[in-house]
N, C-alpha and C. Protein backbone atom coordinates (compact mmCIF):
# COMPACT_ATOMS: atom_id res chain seq x y z
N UNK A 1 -38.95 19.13 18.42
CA UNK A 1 -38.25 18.90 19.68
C UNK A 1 -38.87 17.73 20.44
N UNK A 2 -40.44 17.47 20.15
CA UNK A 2 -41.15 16.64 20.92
C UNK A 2 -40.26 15.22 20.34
N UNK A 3 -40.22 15.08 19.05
CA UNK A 3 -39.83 14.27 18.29
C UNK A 3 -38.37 13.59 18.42
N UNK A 4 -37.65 14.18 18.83
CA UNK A 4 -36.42 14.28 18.88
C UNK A 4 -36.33 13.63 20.50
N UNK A 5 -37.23 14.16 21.77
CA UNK A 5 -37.00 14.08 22.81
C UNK A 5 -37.62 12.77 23.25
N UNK A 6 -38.70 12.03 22.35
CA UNK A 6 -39.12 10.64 22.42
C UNK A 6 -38.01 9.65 21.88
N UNK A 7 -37.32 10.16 20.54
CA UNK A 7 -36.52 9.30 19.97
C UNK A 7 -35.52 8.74 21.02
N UNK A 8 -35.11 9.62 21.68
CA UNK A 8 -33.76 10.09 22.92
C UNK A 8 -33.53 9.08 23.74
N UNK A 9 -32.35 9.00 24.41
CA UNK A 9 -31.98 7.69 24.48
C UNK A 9 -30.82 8.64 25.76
N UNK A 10 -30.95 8.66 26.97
CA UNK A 10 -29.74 8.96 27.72
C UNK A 10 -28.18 7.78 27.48
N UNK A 11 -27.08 8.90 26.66
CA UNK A 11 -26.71 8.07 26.66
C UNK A 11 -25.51 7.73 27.62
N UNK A 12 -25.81 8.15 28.92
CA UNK A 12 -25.10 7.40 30.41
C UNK A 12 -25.88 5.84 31.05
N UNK A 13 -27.48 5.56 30.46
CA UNK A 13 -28.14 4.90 31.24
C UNK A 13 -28.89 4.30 30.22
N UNK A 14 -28.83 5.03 29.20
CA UNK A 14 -30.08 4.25 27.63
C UNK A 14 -31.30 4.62 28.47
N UNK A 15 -31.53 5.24 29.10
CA UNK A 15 -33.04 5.38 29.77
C UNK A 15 -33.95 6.42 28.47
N UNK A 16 -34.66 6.13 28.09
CA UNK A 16 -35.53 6.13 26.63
C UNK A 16 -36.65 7.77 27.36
N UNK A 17 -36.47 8.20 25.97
CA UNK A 17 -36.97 9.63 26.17
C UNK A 17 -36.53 10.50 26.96
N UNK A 18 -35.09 10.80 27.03
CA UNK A 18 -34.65 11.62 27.63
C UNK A 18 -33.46 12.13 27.25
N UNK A 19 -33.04 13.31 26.95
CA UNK A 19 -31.23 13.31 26.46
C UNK A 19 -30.37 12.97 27.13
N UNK A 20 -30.92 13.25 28.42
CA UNK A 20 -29.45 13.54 29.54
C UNK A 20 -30.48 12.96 31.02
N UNK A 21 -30.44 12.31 31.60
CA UNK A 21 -31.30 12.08 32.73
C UNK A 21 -30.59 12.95 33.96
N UNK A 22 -31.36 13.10 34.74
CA UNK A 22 -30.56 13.86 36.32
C UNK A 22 -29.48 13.00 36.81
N UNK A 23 -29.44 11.83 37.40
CA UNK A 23 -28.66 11.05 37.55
C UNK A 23 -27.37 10.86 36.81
N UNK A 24 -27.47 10.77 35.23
CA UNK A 24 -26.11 10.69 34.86
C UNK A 24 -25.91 12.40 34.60
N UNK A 25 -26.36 13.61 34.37
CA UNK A 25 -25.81 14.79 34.68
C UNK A 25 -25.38 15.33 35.43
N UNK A 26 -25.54 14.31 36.76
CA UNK A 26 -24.71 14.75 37.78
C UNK A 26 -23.40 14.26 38.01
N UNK A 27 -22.98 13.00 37.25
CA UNK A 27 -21.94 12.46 36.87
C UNK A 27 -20.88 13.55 35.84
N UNK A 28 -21.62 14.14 35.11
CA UNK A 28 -20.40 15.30 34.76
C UNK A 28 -20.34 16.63 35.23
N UNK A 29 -20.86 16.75 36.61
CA UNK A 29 -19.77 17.40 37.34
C UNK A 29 -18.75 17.43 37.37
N UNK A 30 -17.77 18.71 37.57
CA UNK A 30 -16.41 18.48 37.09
C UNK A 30 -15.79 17.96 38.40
N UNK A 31 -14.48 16.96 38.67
CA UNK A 31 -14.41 16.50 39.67
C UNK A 31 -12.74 16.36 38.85
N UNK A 32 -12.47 17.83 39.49
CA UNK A 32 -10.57 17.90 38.49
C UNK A 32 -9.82 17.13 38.73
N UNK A 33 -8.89 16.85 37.93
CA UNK A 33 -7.30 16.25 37.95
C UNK A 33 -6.52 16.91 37.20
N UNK A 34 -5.14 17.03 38.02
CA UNK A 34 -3.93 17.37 37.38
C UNK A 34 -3.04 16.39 36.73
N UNK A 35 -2.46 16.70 35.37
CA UNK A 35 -1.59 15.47 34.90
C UNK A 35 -0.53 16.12 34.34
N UNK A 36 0.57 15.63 33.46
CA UNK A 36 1.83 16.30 32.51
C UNK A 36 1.90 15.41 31.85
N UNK A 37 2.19 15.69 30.56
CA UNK A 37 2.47 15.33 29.66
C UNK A 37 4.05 14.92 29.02
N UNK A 38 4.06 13.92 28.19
CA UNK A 38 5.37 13.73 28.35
C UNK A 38 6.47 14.78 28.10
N UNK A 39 6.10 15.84 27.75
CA UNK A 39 6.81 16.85 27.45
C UNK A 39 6.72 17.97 28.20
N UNK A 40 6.24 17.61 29.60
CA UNK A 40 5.91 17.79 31.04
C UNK A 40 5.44 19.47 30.81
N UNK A 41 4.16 19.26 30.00
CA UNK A 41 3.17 20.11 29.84
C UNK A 41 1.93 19.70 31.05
N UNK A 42 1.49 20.95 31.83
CA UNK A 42 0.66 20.74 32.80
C UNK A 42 -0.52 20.61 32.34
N UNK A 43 -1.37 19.85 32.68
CA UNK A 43 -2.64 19.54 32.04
C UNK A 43 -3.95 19.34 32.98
N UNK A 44 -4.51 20.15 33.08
CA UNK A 44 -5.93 19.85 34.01
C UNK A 44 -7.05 19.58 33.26
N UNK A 45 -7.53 18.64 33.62
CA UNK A 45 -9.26 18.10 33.23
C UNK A 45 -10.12 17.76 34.25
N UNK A 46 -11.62 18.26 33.26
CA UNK A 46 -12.33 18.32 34.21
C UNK A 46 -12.97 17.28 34.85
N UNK A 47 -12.97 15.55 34.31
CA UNK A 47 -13.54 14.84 34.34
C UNK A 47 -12.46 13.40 33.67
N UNK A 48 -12.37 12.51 34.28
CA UNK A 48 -12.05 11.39 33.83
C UNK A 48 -12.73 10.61 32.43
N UNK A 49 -11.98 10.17 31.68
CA UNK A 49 -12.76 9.97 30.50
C UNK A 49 -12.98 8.29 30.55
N UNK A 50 -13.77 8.22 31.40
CA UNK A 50 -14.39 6.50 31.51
C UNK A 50 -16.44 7.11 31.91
N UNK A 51 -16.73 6.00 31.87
CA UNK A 51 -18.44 5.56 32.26
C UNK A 51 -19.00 7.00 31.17
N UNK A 52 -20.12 7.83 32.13
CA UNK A 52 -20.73 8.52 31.79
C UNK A 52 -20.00 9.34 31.02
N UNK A 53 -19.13 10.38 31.14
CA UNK A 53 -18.60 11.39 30.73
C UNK A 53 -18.03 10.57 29.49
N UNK A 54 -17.05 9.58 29.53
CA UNK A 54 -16.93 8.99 27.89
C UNK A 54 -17.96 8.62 27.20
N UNK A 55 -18.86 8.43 27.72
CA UNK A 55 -20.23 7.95 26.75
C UNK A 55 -20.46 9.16 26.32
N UNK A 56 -20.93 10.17 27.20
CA UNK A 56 -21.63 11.43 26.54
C UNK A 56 -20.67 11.73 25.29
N UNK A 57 -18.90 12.02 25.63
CA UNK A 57 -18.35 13.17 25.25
C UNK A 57 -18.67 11.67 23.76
N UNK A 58 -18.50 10.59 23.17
CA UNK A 58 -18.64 10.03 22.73
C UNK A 58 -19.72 10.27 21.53
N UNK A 59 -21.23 10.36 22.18
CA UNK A 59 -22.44 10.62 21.64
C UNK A 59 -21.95 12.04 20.69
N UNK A 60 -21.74 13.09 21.39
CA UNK A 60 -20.96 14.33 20.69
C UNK A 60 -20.65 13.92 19.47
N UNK A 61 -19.01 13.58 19.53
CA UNK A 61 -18.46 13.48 18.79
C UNK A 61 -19.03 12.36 17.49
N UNK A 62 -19.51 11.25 18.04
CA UNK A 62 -19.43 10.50 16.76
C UNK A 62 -21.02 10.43 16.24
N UNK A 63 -22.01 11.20 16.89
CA UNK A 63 -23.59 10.53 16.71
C UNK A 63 -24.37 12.44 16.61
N UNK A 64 -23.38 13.25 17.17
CA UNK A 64 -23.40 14.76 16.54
C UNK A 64 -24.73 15.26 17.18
N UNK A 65 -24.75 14.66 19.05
CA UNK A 65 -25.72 15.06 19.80
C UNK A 65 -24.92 16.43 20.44
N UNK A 66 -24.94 17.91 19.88
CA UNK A 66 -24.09 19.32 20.60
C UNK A 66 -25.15 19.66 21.26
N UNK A 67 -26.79 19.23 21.89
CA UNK A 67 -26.97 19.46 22.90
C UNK A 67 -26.17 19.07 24.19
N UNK A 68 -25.54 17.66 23.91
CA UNK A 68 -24.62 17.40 25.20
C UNK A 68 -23.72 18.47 25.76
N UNK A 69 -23.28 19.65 24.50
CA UNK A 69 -21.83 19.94 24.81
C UNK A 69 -22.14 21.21 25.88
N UNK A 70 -23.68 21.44 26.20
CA UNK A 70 -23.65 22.46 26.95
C UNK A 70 -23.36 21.99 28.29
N UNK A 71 -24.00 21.07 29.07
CA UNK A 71 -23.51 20.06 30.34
C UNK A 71 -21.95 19.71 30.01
N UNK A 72 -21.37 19.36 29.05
CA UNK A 72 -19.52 19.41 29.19
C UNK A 72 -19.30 20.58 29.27
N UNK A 73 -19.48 21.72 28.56
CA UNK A 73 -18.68 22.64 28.68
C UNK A 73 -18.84 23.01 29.78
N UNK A 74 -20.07 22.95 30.68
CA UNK A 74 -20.31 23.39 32.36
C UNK A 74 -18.98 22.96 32.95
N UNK A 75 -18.41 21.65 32.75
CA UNK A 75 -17.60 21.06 33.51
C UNK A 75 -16.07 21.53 33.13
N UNK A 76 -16.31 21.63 31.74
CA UNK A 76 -14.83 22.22 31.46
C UNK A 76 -14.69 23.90 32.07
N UNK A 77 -15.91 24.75 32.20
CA UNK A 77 -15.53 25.95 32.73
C UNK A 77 -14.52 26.04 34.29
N UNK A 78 -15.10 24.41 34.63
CA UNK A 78 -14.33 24.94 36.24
C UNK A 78 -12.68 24.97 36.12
N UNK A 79 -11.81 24.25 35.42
CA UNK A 79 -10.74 24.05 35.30
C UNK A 79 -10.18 25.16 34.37
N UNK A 80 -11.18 25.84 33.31
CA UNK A 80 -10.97 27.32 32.48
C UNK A 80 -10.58 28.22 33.56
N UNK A 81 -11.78 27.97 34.56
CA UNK A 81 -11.78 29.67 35.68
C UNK A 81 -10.04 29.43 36.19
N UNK A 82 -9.72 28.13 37.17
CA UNK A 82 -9.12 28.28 37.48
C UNK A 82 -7.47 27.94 37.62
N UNK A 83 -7.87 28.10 36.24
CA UNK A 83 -6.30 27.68 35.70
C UNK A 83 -5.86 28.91 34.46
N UNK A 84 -6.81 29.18 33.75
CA UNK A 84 -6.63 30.24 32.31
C UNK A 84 -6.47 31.26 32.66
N UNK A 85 -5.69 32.24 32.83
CA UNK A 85 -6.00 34.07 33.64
C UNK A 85 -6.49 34.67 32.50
N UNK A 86 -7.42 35.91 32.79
CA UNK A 86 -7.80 36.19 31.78
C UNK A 86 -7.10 36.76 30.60
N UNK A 87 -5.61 37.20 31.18
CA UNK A 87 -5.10 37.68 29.73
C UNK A 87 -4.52 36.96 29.10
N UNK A 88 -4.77 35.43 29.36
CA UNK A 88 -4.39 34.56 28.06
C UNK A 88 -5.30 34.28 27.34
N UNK A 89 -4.45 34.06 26.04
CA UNK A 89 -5.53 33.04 25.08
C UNK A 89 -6.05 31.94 25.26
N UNK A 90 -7.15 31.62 25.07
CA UNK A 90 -7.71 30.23 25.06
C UNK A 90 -7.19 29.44 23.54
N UNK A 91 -6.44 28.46 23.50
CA UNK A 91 -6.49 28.29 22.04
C UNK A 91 -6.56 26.58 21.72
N UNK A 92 -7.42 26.24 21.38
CA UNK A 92 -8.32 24.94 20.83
C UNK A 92 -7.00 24.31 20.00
N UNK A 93 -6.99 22.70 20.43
CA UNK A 93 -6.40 22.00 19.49
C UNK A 93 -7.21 21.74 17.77
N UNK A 94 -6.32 21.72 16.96
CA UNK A 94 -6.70 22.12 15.87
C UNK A 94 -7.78 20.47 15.22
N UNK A 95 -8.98 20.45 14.60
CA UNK A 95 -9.53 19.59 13.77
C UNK A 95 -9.36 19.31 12.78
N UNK A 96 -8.81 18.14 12.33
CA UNK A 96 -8.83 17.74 11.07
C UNK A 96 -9.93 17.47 10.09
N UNK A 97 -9.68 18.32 9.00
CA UNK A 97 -10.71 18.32 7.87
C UNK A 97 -11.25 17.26 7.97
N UNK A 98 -10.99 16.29 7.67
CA UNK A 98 -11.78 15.38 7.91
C UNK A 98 -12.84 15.26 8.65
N UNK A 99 -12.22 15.31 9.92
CA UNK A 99 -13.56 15.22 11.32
C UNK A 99 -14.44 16.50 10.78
N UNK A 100 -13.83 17.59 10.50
CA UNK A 100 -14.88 18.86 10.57
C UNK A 100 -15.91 18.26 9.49
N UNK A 101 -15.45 17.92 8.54
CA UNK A 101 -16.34 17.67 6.97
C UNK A 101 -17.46 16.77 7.88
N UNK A 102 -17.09 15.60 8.49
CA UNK A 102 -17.89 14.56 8.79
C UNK A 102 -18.80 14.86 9.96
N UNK A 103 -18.48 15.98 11.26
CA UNK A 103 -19.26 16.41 11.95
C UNK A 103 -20.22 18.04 12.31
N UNK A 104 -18.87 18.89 11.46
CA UNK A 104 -19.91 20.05 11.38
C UNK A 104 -19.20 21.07 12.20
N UNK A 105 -18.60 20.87 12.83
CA UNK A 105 -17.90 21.34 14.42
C UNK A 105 -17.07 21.09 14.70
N UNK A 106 -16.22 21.90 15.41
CA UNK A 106 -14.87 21.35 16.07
C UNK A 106 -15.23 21.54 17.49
N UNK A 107 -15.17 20.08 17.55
CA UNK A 107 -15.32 19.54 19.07
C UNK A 107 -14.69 21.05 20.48
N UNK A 108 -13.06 20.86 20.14
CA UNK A 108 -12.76 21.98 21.44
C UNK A 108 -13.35 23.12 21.45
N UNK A 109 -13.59 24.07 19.98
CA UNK A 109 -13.98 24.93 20.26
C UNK A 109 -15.49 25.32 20.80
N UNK A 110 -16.06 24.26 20.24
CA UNK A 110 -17.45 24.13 20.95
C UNK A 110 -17.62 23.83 22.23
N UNK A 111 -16.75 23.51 22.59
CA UNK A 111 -16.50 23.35 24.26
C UNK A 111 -16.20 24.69 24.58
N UNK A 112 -15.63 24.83 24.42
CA UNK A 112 -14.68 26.55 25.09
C UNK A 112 -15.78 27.09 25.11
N UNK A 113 -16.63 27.25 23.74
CA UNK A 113 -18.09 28.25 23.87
C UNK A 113 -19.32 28.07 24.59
N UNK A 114 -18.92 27.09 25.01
CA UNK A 114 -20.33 26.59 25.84
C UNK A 114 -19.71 26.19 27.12
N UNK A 115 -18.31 26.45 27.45
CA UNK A 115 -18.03 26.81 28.74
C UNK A 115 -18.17 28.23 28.83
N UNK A 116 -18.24 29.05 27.87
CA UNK A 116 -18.48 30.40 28.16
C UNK A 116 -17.32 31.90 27.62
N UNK A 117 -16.38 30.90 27.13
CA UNK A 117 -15.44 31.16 27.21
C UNK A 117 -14.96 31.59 25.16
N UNK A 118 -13.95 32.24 24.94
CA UNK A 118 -13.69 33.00 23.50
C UNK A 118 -12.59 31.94 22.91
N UNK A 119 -12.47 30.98 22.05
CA UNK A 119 -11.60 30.47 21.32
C UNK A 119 -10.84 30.83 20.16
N UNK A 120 -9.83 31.22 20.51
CA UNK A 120 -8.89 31.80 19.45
C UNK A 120 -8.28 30.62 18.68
N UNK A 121 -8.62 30.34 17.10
CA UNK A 121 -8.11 29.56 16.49
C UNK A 121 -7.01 30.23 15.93
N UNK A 122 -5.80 29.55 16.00
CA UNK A 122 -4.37 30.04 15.77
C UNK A 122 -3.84 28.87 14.91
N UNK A 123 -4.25 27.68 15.79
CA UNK A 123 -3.18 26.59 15.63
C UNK A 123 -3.79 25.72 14.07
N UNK A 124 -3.27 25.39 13.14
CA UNK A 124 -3.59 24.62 12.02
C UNK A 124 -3.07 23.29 11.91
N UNK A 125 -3.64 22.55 11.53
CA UNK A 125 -2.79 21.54 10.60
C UNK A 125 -1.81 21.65 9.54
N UNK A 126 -0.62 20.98 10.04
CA UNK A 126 0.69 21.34 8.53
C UNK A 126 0.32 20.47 7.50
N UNK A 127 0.20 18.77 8.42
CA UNK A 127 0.13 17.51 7.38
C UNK A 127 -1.36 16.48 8.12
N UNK A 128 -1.04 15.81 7.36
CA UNK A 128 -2.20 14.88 7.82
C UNK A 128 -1.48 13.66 8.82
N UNK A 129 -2.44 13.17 9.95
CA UNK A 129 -1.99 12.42 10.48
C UNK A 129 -2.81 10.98 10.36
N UNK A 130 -2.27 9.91 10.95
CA UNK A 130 -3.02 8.90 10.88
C UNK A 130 -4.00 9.31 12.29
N UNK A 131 -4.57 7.77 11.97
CA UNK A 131 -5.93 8.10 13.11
C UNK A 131 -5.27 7.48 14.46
N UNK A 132 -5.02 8.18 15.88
CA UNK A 132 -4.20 8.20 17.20
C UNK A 132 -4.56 6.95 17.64
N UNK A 133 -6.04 6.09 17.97
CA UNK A 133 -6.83 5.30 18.36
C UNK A 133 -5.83 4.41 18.95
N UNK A 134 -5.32 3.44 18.13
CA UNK A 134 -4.49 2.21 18.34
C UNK A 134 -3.37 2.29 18.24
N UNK A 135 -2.59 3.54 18.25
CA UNK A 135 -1.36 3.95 18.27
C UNK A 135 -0.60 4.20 20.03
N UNK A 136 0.37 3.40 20.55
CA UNK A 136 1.32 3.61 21.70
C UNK A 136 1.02 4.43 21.88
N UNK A 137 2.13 5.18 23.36
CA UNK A 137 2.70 6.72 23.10
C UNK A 137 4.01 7.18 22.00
N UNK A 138 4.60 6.54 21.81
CA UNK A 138 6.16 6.44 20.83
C UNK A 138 5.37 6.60 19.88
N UNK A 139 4.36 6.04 19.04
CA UNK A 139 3.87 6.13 17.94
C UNK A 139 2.76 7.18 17.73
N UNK A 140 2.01 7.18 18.71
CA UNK A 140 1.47 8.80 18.75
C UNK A 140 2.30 10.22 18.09
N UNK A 141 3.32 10.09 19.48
CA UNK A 141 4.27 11.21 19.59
C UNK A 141 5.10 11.31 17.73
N UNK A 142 5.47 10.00 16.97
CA UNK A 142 5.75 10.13 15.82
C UNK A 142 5.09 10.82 14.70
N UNK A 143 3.48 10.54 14.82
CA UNK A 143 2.66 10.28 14.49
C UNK A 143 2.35 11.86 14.31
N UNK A 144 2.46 12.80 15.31
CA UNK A 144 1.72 14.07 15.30
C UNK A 144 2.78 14.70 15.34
N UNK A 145 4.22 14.70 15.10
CA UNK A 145 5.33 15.74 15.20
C UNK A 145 5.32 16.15 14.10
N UNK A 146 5.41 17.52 14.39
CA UNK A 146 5.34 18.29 12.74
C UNK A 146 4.04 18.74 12.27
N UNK A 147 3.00 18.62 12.95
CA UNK A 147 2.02 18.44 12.24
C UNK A 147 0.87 19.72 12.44
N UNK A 148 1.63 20.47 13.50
CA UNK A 148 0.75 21.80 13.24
C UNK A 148 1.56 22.93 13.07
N UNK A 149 0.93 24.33 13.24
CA UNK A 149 1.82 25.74 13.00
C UNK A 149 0.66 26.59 13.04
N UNK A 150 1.33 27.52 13.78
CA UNK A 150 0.60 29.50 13.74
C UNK A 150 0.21 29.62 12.64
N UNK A 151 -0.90 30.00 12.26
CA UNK A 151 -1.31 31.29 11.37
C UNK A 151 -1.43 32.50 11.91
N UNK A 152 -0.19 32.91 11.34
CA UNK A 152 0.07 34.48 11.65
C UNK A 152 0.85 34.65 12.84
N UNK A 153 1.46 35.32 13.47
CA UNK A 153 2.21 35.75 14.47
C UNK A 153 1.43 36.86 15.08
N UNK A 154 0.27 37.39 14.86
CA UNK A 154 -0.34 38.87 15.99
C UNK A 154 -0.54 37.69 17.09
N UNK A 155 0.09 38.66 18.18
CA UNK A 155 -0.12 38.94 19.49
C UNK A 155 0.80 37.49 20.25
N UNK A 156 2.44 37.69 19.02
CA UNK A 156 3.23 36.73 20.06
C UNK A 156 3.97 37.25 20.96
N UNK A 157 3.79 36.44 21.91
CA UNK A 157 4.44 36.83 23.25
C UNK A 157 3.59 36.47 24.48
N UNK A 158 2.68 36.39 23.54
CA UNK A 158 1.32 36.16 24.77
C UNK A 158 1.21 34.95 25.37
N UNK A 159 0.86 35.21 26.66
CA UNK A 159 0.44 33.44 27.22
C UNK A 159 -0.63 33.03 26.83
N UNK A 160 -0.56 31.85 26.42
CA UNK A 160 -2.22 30.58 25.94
C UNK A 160 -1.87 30.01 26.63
N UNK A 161 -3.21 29.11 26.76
CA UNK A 161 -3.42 27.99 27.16
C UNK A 161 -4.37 27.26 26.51
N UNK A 162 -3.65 26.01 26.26
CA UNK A 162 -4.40 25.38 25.10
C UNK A 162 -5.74 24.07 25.73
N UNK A 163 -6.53 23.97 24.84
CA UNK A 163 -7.64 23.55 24.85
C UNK A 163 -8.53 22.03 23.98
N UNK A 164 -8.34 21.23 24.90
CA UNK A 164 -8.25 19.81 23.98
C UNK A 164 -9.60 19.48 24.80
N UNK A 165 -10.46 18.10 23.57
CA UNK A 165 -11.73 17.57 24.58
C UNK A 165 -10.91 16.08 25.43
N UNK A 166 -10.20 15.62 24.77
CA UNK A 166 -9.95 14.71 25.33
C UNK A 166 -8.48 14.46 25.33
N UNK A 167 -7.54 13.93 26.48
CA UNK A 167 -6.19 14.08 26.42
C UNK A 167 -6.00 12.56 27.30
N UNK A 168 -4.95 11.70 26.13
CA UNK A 168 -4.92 9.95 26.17
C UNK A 168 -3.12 10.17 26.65
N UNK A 169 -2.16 10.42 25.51
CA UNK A 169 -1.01 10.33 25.56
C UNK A 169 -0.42 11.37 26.08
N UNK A 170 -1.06 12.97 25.58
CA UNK A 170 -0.30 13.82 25.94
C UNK A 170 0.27 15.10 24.38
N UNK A 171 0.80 13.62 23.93
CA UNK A 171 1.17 14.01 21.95
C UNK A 171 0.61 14.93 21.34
N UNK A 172 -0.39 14.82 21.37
CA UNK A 172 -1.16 16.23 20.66
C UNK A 172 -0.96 17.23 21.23
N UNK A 173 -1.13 17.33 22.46
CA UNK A 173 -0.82 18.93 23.25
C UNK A 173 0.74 19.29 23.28
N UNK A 174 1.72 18.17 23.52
CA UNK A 174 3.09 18.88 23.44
C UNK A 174 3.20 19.04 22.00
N UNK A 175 2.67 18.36 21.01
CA UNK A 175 3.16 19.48 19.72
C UNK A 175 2.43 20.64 19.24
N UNK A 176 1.33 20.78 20.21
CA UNK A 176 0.59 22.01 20.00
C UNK A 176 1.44 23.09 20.63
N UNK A 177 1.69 22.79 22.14
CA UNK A 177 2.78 23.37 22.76
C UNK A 177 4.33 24.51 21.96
N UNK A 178 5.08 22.83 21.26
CA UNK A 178 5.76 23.30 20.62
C UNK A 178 5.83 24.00 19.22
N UNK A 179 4.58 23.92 18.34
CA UNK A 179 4.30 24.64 17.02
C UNK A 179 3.67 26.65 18.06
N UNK A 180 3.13 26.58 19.09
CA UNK A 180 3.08 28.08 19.57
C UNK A 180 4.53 28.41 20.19
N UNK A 181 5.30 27.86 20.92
CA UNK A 181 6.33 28.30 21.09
C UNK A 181 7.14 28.69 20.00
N UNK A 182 7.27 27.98 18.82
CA UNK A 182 8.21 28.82 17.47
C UNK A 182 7.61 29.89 16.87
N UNK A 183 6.08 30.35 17.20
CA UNK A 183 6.03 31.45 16.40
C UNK A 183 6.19 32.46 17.82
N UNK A 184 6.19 31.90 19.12
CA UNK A 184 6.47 33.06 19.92
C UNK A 184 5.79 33.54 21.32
N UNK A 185 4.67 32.29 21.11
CA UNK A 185 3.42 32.45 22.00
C UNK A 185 4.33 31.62 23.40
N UNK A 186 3.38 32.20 24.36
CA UNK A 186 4.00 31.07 25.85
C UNK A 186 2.98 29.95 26.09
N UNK A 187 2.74 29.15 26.08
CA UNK A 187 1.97 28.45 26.97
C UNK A 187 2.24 28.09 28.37
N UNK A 188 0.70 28.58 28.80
CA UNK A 188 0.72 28.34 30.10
C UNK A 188 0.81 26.84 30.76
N UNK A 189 -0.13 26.25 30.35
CA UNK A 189 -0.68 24.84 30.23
C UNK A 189 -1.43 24.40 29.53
N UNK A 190 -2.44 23.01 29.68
CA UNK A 190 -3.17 23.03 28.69
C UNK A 190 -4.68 22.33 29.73
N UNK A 191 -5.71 23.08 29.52
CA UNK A 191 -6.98 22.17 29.52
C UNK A 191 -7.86 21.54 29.07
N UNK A 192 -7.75 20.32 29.56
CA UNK A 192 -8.93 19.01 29.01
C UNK A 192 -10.52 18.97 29.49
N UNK A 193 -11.21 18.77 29.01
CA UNK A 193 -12.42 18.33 29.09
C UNK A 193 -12.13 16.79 30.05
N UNK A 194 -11.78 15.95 29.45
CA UNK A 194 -11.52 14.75 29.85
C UNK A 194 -10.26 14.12 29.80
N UNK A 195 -9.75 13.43 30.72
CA UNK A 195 -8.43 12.63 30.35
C UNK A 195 -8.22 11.05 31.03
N UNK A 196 -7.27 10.49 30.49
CA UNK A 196 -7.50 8.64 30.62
C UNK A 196 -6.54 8.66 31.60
N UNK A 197 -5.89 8.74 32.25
CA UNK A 197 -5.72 7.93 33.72
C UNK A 197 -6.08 6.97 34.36
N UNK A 198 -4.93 6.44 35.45
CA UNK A 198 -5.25 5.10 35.70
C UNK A 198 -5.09 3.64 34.94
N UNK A 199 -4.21 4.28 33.37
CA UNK A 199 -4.01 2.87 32.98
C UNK A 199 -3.03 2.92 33.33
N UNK A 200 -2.20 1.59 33.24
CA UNK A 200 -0.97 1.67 33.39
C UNK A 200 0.01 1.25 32.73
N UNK A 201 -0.25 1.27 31.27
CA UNK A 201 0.67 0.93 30.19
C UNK A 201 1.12 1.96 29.83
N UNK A 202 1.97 2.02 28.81
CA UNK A 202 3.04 2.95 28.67
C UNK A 202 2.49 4.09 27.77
N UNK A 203 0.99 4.01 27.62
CA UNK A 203 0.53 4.58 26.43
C UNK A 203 -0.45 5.92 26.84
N UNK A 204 -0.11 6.31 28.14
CA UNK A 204 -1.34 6.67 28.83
C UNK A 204 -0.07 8.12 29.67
N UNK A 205 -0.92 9.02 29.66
CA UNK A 205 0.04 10.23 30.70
C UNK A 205 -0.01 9.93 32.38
N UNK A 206 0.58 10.55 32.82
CA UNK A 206 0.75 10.73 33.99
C UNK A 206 0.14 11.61 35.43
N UNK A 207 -0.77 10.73 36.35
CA UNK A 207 -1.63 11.67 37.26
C UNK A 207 -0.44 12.00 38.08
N UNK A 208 -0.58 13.58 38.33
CA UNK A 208 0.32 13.54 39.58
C UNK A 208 -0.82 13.99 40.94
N UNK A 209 0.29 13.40 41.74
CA UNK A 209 -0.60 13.02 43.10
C UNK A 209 -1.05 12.26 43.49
């Protein structure tokens, strides 16, 4: 741990020997927004996904630092408490083999658990998609239709609310949306960890307010 905590590198500030400094952990405080999706799915996150909070959630995902994910999931709990009731499901957008093979983890659900919270994996992959990165919204939305489904039908009827780390277009959650609505499930809404707002090209969802 000594070893690990010299190597360390905050990565909000690069300030050397440290994982997470006070200063940028106070930057992911959750500081909510409401958005919809183009398929005018309600979407709350806990944190804007620019400066600190994209660096960290970043480090996570691509450099496979899941000490970070306990300080995110802090932030994602506030928008869990007050948006998820408890008799819904929590249910995680689904990981592609790929990412899992290459990191170990699926990002949402490791969030959900280290917000505190029980992740019900339901939702699968049907097909493979390309990689979202440099893709519009039109080409997103092409891009991921079709592309998930229920395993299994226990306990449809129920309200979820689904569970993404990061939400750009929207695309992924309305077809998560719509693959639980055909086997039967309701969704409530969906919560983000982080979301991109504030651009203003056509490729980006919508803050309301």
């Amino acid at each position: 741990m000594l070893a690990l905590l010299l190597a360390a590198a905050c990565p909000g500030c690069d300030r050397t020997g440290e994982l997470l400094c006070d200063g940028c952990r106070r930057m992911l405080i959750a500081d909510p927004l409401d958005l919809s999706t183009p398929g005018g799915l309600l979407v709350h996150a806990a944190l804007r996904y620019e400066g600190v909070p994209a660096r960290c959630i970043r480090r996570v995902k691509e450099e496979g630092a899941t000490a970070l994910a306990r300080p995110l999931g802090s932030a994602l709990s506030v928008p869990l408490a007050a948006h998820a009731p408890r008799s819904a499901l929590l249910v995680p957008v689904p990981t592609s083999r790929a990412a899992f093979r290459r990191r170990g983890y699926r990002m949402p659900e490791l969030l959900i658990r280290r917000a505190g919270a029980r992740a019900e994996r339901m939702l699968r992959t049907a097909r493979r998609t390309r990689d979202q990165r440099d893709l519009n919204r039109e080409e997103r939305a092409l891009n991921v239709a079709g592309s998930m489904r229920v395993a299994g039908n226990a306990g449809a009827g129920r309200e979820v609310v689904i569970v993404d780390d990061v939400v750009t277009t929207g695309a992924t959650l309305d077809e998560a949306a719509r693959a639980l609505r055909a086997a039967g499930f309701r969704p409530l809404c969906a919560v983000a960890l982080a979301a991109t707002p504030g651009r203003h090209d056509t490729g980006k969802i919508q803050v309301n307010g």
